[in-house]
Protein backbone atom coordinates (compact mmCIF):
# COMPACT_ATOMS: atom_id res chain seq x y z
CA UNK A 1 22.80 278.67 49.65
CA UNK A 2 20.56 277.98 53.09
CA UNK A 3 16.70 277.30 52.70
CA UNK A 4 16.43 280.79 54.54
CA UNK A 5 18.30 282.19 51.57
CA UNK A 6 16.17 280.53 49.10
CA UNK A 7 13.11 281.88 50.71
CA UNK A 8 13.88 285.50 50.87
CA UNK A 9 15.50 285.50 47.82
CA UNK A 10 13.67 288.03 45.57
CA UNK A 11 12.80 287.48 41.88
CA UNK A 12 11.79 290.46 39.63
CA UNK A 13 11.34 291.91 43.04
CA UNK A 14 8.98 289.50 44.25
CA UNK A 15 10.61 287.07 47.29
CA UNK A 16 10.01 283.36 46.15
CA UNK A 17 7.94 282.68 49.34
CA UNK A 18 5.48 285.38 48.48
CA UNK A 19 5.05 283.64 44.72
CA UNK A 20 4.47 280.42 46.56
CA UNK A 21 2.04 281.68 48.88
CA UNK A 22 0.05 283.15 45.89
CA UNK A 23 0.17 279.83 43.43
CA UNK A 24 -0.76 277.88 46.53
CA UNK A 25 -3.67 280.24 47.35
CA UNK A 26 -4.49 280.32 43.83
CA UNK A 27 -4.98 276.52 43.48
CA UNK A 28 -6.90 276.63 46.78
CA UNK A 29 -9.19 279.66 45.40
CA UNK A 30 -9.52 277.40 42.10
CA UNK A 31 -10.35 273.93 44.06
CA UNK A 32 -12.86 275.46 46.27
CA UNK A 33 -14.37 276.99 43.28
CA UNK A 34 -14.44 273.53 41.98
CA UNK A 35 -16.06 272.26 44.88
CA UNK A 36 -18.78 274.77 45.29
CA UNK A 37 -19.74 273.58 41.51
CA UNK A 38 -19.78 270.22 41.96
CA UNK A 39 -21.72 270.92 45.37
CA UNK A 40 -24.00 272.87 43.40
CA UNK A 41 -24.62 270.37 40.49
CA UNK A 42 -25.56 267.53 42.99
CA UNK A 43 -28.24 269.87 44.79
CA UNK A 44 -30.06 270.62 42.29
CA UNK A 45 -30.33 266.69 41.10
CA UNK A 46 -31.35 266.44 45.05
CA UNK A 47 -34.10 268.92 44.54
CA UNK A 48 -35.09 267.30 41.38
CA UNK A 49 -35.35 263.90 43.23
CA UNK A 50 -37.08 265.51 46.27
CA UNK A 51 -39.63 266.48 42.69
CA UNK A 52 -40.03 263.22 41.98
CA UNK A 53 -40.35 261.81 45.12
CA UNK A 54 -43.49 264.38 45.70
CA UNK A 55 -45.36 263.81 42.05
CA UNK A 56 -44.56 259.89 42.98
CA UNK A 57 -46.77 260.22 46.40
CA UNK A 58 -49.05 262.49 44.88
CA UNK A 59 -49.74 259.60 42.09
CA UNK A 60 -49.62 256.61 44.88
CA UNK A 61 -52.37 258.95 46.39
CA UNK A 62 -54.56 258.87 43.28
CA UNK A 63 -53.78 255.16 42.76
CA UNK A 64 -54.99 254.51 46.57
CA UNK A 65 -58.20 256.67 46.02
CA UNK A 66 -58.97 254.99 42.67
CA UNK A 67 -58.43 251.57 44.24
CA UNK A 68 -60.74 252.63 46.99
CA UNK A 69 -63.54 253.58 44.29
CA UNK A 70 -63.39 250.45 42.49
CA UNK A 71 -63.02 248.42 45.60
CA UNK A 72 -66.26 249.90 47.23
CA UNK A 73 -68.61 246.96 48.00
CA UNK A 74 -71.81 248.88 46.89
CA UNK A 75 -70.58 249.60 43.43
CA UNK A 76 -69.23 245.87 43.17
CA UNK A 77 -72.80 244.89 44.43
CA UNK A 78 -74.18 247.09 41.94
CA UNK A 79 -72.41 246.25 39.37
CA UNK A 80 -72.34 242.35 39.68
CA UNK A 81 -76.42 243.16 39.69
CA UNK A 82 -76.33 245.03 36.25
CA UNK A 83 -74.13 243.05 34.29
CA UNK A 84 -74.04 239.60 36.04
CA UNK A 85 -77.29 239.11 36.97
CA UNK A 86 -76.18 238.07 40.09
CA UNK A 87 -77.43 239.06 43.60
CA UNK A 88 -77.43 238.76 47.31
CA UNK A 89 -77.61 235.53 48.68
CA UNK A 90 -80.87 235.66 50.95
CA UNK A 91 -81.48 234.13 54.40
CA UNK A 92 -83.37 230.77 52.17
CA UNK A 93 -80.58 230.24 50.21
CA UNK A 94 -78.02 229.43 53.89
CA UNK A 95 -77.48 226.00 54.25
CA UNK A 96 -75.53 224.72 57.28
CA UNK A 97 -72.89 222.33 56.54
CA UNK A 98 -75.14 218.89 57.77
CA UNK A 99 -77.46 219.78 55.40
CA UNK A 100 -75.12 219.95 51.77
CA UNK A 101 -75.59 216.18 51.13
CA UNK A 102 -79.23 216.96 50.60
CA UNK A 103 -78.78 219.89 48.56
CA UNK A 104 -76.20 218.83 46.08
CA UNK A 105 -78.31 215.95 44.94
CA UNK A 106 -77.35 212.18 44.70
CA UNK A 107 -74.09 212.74 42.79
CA UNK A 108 -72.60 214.02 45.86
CA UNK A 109 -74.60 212.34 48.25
CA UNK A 110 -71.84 208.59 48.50
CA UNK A 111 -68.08 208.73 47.98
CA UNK A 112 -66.55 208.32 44.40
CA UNK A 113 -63.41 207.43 44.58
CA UNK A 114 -63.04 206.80 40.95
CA UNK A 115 -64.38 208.88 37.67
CA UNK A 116 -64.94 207.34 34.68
CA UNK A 117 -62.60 204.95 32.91
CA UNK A 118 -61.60 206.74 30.01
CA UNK A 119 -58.98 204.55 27.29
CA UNK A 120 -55.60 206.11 26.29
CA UNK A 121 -55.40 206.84 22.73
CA UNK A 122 -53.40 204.55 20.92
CA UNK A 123 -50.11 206.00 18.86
CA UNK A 124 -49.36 203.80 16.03
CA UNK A 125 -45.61 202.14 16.37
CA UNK A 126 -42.98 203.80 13.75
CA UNK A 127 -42.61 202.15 10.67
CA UNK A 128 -38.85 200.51 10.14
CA UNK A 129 -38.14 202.93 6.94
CA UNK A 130 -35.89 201.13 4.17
CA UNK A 131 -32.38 201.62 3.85
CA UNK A 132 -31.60 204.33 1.46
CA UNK A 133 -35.24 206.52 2.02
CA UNK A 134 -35.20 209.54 3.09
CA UNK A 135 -37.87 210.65 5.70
């Protein structure tokens, strides 16, 4: 028998080539329909990254305005003044750079080159135990 008669042979009275051109539609219909889920699955975990992504900047927002706050030199200034005690340095308190061996006194006025000797501690030298102790 020829491929020709093969082809247009007919079972139940169906030709084989018809039955082949349905199961091979079939598994196309089914593989697209695979597809299409699959396709379908990954955009909606690309939506809920494009989520994310927007509550992320909308919190790196927050975070910049909040670092802005608490960066703002007037409330640093204020609050080093109410809790620190401390202040602006006034126009008196400048002192060009000639004049800081006068103002840091006679401990800085010469070099040091050396501190004060201070002596290592001695450690003691182990003691040879005798044979049989334990430690």
């Amino acid at each position: 028998m020829t491929v020709a008669g093969l082809l247009f042979r007919r079972v139940r009275g169906f030709r084989v080539m018809d039955l082949a051109a349905m199961v091979i539609f079939l598994a196309l219909a089914l593989a697209v329909y695979a597809f299409k889920t699959s396709a379908g699955a990954e955009r909606t975990d690309i939506a809920d990254v494009e989520d994310k992504i927007v509550t992320e900047r909308h919190v790196v927002r927050l975070l910049q305005d909040q670092i802005s706050r608490l960066e703002n030199p007037r409330r640093l200034e204020d609050r080093a003044t109410r809790f620190g005690g401390l202040a602006r340095i006034s126009a008196k308190q400048e002192v060009t750079p000639e004049a800081l061996p006068q103002v840091a006194g006679p401990q800085l006025a010469g070099p040091q080159l050396a501190g004060p000797q201070v002596a290592a501690p001695q450690v003691p030298a182990p003691q040879p135990s005798a044979p049989g102790a334990r430690p």
